[in-house]
C-alpha atoms as a PDB file:
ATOM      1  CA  UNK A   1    -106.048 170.825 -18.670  1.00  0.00           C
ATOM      2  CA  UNK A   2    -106.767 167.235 -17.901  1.00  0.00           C
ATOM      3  CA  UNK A   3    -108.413 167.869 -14.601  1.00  0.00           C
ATOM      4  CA  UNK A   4    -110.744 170.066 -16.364  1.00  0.00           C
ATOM      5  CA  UNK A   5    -111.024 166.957 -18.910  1.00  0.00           C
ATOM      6  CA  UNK A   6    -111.944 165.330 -16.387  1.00  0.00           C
ATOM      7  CA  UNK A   7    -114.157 167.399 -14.483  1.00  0.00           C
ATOM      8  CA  UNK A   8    -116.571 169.353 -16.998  1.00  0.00           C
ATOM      9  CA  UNK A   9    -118.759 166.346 -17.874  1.00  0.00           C
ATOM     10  CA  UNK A  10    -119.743 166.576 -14.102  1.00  0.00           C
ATOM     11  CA  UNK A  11    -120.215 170.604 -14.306  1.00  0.00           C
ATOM     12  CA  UNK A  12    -121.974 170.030 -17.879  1.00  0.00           C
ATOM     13  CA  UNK A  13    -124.088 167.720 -16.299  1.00  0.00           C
ATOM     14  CA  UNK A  14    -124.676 169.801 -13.497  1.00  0.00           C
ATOM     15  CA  UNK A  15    -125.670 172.757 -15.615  1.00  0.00           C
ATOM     16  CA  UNK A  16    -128.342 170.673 -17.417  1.00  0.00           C
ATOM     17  CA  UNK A  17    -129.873 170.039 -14.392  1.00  0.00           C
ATOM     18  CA  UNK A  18    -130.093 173.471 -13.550  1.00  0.00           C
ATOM     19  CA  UNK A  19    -131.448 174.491 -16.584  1.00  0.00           C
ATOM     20  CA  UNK A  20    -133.982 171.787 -16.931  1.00  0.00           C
ATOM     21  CA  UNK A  21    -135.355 173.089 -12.751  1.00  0.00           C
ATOM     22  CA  UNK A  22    -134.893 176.647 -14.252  1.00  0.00           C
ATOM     23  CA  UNK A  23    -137.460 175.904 -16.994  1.00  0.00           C
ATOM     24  CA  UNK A  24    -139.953 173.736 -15.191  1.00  0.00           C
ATOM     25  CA  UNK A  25    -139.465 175.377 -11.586  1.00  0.00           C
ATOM     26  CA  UNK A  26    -139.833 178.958  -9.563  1.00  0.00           C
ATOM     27  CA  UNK A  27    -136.077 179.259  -8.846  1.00  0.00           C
ATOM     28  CA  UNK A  28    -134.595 182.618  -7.022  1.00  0.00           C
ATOM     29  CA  UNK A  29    -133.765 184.790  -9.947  1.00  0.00           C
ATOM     30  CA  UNK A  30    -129.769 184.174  -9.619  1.00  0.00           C
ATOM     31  CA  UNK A  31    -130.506 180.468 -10.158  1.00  0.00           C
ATOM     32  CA  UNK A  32    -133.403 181.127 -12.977  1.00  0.00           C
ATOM     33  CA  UNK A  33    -130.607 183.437 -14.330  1.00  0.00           C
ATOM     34  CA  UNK A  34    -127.727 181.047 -14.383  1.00  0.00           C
ATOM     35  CA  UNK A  35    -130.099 177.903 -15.518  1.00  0.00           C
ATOM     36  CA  UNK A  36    -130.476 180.210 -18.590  1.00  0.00           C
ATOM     37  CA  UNK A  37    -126.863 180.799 -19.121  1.00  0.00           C
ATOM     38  CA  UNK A  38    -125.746 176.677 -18.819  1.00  0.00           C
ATOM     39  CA  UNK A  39    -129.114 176.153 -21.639  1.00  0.00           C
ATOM     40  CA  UNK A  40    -127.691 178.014 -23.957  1.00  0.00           C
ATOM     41  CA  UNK A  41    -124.124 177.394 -23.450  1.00  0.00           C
ATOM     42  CA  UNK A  42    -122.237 174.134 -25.292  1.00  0.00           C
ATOM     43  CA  UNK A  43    -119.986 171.751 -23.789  1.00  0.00           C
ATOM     44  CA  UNK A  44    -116.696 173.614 -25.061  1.00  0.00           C
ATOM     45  CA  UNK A  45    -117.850 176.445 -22.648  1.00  0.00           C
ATOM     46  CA  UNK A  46    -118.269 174.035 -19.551  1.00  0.00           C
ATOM     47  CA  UNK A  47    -114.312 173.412 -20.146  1.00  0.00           C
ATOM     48  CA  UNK A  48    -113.233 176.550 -20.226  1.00  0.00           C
ATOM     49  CA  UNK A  49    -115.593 176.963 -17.023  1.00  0.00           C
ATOM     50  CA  UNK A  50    -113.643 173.769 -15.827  1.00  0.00           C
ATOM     51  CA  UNK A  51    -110.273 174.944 -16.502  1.00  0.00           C
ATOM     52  CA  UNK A  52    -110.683 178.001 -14.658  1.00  0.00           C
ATOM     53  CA  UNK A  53    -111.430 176.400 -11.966  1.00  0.00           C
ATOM     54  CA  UNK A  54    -108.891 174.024 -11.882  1.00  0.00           C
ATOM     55  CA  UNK A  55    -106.692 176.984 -12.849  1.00  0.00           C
ATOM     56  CA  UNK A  56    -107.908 178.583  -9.309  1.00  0.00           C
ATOM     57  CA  UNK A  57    -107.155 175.487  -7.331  1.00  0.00           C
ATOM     58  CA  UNK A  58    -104.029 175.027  -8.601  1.00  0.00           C
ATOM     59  CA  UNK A  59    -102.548 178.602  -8.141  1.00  0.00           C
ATOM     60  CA  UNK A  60    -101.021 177.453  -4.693  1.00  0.00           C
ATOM     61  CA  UNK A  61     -98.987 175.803  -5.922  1.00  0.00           C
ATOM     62  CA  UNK A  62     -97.503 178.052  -8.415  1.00  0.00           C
ATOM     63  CA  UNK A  63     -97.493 180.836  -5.686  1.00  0.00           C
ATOM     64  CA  UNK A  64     -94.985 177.665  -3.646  1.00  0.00           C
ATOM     65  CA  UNK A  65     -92.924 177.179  -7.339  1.00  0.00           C
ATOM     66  CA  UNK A  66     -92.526 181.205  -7.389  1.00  0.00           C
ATOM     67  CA  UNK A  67     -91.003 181.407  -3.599  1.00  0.00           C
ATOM     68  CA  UNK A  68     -88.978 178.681  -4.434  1.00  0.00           C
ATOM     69  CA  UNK A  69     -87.630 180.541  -7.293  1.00  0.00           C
ATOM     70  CA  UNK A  70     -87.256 183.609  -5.551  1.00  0.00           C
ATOM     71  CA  UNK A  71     -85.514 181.820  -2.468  1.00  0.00           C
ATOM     72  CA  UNK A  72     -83.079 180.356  -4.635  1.00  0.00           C
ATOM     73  CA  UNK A  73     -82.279 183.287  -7.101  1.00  0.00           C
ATOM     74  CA  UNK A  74     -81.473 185.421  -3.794  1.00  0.00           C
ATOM     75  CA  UNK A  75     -85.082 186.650  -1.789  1.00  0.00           C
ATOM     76  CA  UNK A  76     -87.385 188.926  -3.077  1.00  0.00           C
ATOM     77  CA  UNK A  77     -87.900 189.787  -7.123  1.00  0.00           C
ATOM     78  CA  UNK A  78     -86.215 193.760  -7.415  1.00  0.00           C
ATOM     79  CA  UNK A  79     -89.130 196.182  -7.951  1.00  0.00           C
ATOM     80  CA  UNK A  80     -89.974 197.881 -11.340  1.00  0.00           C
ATOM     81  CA  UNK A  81     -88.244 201.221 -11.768  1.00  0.00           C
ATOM     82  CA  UNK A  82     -90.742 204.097 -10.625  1.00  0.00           C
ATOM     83  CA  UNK A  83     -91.621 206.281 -13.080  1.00  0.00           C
ATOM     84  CA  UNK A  84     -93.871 209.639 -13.041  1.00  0.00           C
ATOM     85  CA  UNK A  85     -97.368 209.384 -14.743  1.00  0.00           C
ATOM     86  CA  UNK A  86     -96.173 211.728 -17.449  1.00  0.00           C
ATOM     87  CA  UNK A  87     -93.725 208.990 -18.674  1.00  0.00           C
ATOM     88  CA  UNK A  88     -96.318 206.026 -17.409  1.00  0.00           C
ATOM     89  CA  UNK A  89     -99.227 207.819 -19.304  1.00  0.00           C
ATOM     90  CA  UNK A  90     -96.748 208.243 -22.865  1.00  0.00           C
ATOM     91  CA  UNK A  91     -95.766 205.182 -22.422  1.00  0.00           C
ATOM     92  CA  UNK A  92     -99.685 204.015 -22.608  1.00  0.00           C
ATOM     93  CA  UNK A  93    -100.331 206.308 -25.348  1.00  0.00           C
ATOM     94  CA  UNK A  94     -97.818 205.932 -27.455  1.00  0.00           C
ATOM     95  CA  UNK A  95     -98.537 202.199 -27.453  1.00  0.00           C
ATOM     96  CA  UNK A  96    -101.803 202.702 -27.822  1.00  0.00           C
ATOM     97  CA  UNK A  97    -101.920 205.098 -30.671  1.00  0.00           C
ATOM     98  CA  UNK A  98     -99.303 202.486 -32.539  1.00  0.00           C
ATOM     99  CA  UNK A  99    -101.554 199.240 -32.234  1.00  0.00           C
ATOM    100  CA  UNK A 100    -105.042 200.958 -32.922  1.00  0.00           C
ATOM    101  CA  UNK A 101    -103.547 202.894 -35.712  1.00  0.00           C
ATOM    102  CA  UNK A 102    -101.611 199.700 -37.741  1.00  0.00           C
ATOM    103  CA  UNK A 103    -104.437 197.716 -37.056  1.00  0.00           C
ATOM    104  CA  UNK A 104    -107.211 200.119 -38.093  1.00  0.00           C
ATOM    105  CA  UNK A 105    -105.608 200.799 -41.171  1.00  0.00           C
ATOM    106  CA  UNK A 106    -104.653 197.188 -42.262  1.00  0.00           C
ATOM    107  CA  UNK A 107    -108.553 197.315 -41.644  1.00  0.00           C
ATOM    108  CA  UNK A 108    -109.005 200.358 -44.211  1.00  0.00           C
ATOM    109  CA  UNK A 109    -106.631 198.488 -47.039  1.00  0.00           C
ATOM    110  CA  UNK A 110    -108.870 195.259 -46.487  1.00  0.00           C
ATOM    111  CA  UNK A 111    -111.736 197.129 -46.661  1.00  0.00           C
ATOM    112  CA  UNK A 112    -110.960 198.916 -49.699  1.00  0.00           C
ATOM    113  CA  UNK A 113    -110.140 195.508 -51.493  1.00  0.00           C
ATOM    114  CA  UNK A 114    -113.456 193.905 -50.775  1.00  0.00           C
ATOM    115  CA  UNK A 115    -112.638 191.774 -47.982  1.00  0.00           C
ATOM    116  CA  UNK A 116    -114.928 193.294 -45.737  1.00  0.00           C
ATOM    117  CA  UNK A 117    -117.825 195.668 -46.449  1.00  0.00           C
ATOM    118  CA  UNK A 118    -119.298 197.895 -44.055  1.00  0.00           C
ATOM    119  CA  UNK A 119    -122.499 196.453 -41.972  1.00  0.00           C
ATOM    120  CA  UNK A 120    -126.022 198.323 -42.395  1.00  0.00           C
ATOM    121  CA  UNK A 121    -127.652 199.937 -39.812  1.00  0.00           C
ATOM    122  CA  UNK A 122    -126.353 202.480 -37.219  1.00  0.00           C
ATOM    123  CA  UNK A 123    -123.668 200.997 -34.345  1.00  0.00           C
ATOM    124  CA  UNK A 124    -125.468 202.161 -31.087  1.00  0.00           C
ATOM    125  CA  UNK A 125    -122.505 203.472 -28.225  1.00  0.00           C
ATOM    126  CA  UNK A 126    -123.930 201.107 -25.835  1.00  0.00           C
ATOM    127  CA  UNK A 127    -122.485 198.473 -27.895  1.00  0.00           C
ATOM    128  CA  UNK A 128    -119.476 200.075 -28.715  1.00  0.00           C
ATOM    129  CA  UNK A 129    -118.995 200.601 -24.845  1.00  0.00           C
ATOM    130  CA  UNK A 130    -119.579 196.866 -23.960  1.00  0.00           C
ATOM    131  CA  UNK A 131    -118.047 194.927 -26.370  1.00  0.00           C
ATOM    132  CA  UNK A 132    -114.785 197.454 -27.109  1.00  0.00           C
ATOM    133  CA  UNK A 133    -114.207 200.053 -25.172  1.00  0.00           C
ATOM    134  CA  UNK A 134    -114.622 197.427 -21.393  1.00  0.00           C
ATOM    135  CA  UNK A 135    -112.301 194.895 -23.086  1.00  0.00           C
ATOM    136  CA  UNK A 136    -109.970 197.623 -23.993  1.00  0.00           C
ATOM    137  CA  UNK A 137    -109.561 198.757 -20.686  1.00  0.00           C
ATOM    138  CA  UNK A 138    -109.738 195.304 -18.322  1.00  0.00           C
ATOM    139  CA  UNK A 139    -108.034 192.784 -20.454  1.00  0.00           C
ATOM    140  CA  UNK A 140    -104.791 194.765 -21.016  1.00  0.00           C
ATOM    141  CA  UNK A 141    -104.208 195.258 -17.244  1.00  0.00           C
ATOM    142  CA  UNK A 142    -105.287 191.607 -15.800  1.00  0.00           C
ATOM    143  CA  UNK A 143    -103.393 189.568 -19.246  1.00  0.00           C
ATOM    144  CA  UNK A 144    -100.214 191.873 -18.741  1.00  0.00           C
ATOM    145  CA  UNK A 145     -99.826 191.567 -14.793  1.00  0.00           C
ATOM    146  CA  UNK A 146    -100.156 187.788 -15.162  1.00  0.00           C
ATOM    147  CA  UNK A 147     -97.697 187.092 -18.431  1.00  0.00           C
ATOM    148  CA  UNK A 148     -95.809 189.870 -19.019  1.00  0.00           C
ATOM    149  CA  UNK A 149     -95.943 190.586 -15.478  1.00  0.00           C
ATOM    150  CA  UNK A 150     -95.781 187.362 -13.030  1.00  0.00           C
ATOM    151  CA  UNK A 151     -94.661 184.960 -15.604  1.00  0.00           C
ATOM    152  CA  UNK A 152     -91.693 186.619 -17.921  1.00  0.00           C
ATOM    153  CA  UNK A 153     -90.883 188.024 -14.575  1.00  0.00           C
ATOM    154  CA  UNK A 154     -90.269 184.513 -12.978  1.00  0.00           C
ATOM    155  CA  UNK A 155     -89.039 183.325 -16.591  1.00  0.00           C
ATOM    156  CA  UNK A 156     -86.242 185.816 -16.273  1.00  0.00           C
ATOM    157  CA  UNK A 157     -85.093 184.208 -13.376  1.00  0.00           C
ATOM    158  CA  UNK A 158     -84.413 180.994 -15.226  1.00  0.00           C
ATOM    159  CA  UNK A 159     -82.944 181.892 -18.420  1.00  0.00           C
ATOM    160  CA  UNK A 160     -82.414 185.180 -20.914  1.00  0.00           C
ATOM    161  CA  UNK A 161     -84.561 187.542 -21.932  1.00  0.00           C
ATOM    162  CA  UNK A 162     -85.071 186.307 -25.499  1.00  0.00           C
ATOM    163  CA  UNK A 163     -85.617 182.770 -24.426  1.00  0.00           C
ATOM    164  CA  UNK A 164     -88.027 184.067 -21.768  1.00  0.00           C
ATOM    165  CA  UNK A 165     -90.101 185.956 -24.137  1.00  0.00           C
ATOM    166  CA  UNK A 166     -90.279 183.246 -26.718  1.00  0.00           C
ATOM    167  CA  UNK A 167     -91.599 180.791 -23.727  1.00  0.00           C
ATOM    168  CA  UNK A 168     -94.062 182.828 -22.346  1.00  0.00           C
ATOM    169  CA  UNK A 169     -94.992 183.812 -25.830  1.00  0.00           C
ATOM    170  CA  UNK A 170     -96.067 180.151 -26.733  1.00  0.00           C
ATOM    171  CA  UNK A 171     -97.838 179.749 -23.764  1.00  0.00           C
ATOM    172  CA  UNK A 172     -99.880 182.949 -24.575  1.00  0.00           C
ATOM    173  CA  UNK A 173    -100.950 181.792 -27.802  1.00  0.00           C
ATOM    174  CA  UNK A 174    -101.382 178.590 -26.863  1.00  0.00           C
ATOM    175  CA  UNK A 175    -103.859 180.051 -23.838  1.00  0.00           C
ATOM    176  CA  UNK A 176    -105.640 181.803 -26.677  1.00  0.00           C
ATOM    177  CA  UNK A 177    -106.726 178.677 -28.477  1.00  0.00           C
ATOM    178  CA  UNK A 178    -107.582 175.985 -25.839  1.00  0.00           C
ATOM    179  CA  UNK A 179    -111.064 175.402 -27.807  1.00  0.00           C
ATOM    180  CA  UNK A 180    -111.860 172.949 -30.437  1.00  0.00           C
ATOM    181  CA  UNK A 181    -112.059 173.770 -33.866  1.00  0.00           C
ATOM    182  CA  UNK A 182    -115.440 175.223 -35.520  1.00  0.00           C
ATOM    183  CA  UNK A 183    -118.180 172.892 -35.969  1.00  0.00           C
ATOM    184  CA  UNK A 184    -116.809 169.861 -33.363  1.00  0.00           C
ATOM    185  CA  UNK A 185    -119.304 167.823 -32.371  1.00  0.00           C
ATOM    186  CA  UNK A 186    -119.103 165.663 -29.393  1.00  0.00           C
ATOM    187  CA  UNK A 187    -120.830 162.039 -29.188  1.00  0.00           C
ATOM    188  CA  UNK A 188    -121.700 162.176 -25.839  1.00  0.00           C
ATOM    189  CA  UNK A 189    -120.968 165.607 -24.049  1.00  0.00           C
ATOM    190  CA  UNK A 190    -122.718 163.927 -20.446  1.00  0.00           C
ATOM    191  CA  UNK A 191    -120.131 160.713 -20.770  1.00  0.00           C
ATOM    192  CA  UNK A 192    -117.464 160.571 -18.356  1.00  0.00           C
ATOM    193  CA  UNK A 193    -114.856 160.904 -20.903  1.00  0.00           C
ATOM    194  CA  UNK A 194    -116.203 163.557 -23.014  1.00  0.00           C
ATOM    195  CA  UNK A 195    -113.826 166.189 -21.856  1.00  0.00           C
ATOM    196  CA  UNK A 196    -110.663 164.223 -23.007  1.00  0.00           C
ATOM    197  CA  UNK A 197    -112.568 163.811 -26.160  1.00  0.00           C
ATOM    198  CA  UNK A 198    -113.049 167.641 -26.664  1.00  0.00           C
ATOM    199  CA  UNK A 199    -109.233 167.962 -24.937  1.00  0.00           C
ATOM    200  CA  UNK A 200    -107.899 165.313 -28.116  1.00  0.00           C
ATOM    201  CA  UNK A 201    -109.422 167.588 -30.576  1.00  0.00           C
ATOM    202  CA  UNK A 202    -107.396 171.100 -29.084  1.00  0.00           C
ATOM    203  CA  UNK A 203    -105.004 169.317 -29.139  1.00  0.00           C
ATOM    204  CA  UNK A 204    -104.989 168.029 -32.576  1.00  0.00           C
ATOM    205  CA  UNK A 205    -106.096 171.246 -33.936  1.00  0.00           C
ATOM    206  CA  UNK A 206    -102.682 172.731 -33.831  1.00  0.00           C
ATOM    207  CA  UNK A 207    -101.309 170.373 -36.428  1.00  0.00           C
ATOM    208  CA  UNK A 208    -102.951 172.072 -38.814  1.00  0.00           C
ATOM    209  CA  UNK A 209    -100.381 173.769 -40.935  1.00  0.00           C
ATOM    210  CA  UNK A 210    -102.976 177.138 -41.881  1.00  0.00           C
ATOM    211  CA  UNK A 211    -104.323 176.876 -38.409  1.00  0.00           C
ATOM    212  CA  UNK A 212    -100.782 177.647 -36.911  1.00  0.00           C
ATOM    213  CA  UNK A 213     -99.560 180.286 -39.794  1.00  0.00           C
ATOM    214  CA  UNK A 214    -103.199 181.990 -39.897  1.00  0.00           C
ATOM    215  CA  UNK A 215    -103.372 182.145 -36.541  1.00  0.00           C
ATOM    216  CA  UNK A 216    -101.328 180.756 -33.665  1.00  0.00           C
ATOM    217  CA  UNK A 217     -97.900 182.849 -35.559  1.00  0.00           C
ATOM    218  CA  UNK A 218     -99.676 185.940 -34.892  1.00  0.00           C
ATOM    219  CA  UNK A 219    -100.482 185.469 -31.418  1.00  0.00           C
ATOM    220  CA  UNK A 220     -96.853 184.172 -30.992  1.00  0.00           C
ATOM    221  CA  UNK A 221     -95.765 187.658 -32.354  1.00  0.00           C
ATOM    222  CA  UNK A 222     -97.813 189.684 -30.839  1.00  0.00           C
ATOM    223  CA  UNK A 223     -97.260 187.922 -27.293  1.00  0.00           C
ATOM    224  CA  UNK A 224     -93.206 188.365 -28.434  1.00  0.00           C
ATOM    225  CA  UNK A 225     -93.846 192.476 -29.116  1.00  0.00           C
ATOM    226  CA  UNK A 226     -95.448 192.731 -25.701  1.00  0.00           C
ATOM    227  CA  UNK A 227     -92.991 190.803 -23.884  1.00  0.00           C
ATOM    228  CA  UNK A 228     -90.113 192.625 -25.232  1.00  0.00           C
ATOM    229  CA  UNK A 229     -91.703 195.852 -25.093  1.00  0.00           C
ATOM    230  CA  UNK A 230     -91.607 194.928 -21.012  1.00  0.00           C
ATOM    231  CA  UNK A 231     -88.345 193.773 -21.129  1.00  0.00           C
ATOM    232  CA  UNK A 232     -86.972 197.354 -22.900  1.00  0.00           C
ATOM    233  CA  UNK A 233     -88.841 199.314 -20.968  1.00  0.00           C
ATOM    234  CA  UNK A 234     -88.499 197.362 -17.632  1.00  0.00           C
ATOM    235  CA  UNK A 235     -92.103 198.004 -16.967  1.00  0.00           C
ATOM    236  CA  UNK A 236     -95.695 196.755 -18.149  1.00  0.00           C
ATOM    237  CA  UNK A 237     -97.005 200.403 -19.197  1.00  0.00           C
ATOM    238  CA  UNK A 238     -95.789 200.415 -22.748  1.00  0.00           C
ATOM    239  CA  UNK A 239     -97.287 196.775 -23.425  1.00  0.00           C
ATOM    240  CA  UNK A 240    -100.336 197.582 -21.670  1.00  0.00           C
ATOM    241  CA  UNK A 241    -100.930 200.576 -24.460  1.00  0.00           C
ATOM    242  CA  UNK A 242    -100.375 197.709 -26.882  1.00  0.00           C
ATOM    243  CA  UNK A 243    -102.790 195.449 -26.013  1.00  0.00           C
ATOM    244  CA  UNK A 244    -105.687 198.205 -25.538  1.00  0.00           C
ATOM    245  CA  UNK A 245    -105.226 199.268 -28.815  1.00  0.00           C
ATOM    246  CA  UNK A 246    -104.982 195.750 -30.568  1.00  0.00           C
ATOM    247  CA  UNK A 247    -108.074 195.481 -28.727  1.00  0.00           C
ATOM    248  CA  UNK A 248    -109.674 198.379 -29.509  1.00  0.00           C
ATOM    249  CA  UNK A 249    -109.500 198.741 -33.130  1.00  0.00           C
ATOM    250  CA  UNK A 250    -109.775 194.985 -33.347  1.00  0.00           C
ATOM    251  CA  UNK A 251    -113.648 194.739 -31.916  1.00  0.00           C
ATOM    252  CA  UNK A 252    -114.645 198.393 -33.207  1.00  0.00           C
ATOM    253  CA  UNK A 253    -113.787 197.088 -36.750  1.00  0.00           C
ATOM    254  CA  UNK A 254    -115.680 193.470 -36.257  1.00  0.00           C
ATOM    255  CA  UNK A 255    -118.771 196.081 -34.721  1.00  0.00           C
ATOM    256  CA  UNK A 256    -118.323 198.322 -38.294  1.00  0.00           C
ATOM    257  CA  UNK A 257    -117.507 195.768 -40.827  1.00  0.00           C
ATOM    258  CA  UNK A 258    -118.156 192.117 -41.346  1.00  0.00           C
ATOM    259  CA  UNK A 259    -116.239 189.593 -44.133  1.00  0.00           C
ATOM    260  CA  UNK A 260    -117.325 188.910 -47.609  1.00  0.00           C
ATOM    261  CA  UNK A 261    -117.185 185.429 -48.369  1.00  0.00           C
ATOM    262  CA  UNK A 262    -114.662 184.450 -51.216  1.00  0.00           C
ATOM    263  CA  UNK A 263    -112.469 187.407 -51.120  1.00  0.00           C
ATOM    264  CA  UNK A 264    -109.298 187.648 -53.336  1.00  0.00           C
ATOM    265  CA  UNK A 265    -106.060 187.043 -51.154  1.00  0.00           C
ATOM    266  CA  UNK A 266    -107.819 183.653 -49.759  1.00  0.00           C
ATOM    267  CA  UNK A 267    -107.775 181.956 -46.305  1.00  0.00           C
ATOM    268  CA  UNK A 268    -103.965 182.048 -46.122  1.00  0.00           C
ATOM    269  CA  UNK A 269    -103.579 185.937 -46.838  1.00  0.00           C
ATOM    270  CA  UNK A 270    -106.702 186.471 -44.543  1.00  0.00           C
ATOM    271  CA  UNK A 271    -107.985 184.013 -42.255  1.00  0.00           C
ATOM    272  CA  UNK A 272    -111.538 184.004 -40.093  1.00  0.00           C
ATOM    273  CA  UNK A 273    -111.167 187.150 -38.452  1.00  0.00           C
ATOM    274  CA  UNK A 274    -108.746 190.364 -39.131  1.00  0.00           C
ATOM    275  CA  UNK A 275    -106.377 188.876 -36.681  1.00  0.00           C
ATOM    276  CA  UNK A 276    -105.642 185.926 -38.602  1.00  0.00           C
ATOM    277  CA  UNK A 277    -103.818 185.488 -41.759  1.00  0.00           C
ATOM    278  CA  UNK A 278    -100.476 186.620 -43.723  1.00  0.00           C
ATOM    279  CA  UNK A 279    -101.066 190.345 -43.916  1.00  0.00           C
ATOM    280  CA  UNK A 280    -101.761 190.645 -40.192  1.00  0.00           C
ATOM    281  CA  UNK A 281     -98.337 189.132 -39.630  1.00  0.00           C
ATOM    282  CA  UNK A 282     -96.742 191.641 -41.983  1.00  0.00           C
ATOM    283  CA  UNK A 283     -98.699 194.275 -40.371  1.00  0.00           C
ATOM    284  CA  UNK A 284     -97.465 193.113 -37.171  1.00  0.00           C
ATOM    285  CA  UNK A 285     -93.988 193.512 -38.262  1.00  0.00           C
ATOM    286  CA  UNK A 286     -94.227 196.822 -39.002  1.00  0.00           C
ATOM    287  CA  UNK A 287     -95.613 197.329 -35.685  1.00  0.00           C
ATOM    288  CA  UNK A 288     -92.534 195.773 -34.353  1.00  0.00           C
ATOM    289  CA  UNK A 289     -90.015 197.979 -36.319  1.00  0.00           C
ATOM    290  CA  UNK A 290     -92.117 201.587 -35.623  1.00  0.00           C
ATOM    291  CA  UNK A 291     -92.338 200.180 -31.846  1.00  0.00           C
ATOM    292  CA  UNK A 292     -88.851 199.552 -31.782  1.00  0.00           C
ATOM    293  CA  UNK A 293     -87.684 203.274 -32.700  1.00  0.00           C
ATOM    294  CA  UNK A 294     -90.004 204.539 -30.199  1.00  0.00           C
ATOM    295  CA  UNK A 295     -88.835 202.496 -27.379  1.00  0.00           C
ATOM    296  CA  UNK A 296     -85.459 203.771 -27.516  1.00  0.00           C
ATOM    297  CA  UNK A 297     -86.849 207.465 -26.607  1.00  0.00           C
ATOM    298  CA  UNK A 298     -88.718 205.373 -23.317  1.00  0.00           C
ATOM    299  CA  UNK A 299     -85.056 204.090 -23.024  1.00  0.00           C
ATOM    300  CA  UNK A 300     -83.034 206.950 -23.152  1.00  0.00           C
ATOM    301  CA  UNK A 301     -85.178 208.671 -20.397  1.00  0.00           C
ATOM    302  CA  UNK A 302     -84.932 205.172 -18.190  1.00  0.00           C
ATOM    303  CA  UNK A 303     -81.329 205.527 -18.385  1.00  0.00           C
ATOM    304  CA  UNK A 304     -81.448 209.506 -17.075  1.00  0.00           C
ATOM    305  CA  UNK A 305     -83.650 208.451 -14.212  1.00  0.00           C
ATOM    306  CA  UNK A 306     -81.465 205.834 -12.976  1.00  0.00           C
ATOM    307  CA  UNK A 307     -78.605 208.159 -13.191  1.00  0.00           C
END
């Protein structure tokens, strides 16, 4: 985070170049199309830019920190327990089916209270393809192979499951929210210390006491549901289902539906989006109780197949 502080004023000014030759010059039509792209994009979007990079630099030497681990805790990490794609594709399913259809109907409850109304027009399938059904299907399987996956599996190594999931929990909410709160304004995005300017006001954003309840507790919760869900079932399959349905329903809704402004419950029983808020979090632990009666079943047949 603080090399990307320290490095997007450089890309930002960078991109501003490119934009400004974009707009003036005959460019090859990558560069035209990328000088578009930086013009319309804000500083806050050069970070995360930034941090990825830095991100990508840096994995070396958490690749080192993970052999180190693994050298110490006796060689290589033991393998996730092989499973046939009947019990791989219920385990998907059933997840699935549990996320989409909790969230979807705190959705219908919300919507039948006049928090959110139904948007004119018709939805086109294009749109539904691109902006749900995509994300449904790629961030599940890249977000779960890299926390549930790579990290809780090196946090196991270094302390017990419950204090593994609640680590890499926090650190996938707190992924989730490295951007500055709506309407920040920077003095001087081009000045050399612009990105620890943007960085002070993340940071600061998370003393907010509704900011954390509204939103940060429910990422917490559901990073803890995935995380255990991997640690029941000893593999990612279950959480993946999760995820792709939280997904799912979560951007099909936000296509179908969009807030009215001043609605009963108030920012702390709903916040900005349907993700956010005091009924989410109850609705999430309901998830968590129906979840765990149906992991026992994924259980039970783990414990035949290792007999």
């Amino acid at each position: 985070m603080v090399l990307a502080a320290a490095l997007a004023p450089w890309l930002y000014r960078a991109g501003q170049s490119l934009a400004e030759a974009a707009a003036t010059k005959d460019l090859p039509a990558v560069f035209e199309w990328l000088g578009a792209a930086c013009g319309r994009s804000d500083f806050s979007r050069f970070y995360d830019r930034s941090l990825i990079l830095c991100a990508v630099v840096l994995l070396p030497l958490v690749i080192y920190r993970v052999r180190l681990v693994r050298a110490r805790q006796g060689g290589i990490a033991p393998a996730m327990p092989r499973m046939s794609w009947k019990c791989t594709l219920a385990q998907v399913a059933v997840g699935f089916v549990i996320a989409a259809g909790m969230f979807w109907g705190l959705g219908m409850i919300f919507q039948a209270l006049g928090i959110y109304s139904l948007k004119p027009g018709p939805l086109k399938l294009g749109k539904v393809v691109e902006s749900a059904l995509i994300p449904a299907l790629v961030a599940p399987l890249f977000e779960e192979w890299i926390f549930r996956g790579v990290l809780l599996g090196l946090w196991l190594r270094l302390s017990r499951p419950l204090g593994a999931c609640i680590g890499t929990s926090l650190y996938f909410a707190f992924i989730h929210f490295l951007k500055p709160p709506d309407h920040s304004l920077l003095l001087s995005p081009s000045a050399p210390l612009a990105g620890f300017e943007l960085l002070e006001k993340i940071l600061l954003h998370f003393t907010d006491p509704q900011f954390f309840l509204n939103d940060f507790a429910t990422l917490f919760f559901i990073g803890m549901i995935l995380a255990w869900a991997r640690v029941r079932t000893g593999a990612l399959w279950f959480s993946i289902g999760l995820h792709s349905g939280w997904i799912m329903a979560f951007r099909a809704f936000n296509l179908l539906y969009r807030s009215v402004s001043d609605h009963p419950p108030g920012s702390w029983g709903v916040g900005g989006s349907m993700r956010s808020g005091l009924f989410p979090l109850l609705t999430l632990g309901l998830t968590a109780a129906i979840c765990h009666f149906a992991l026992r079943k994924f259980e039970a047949k783990r414990a035949v197949s290792r007999a």
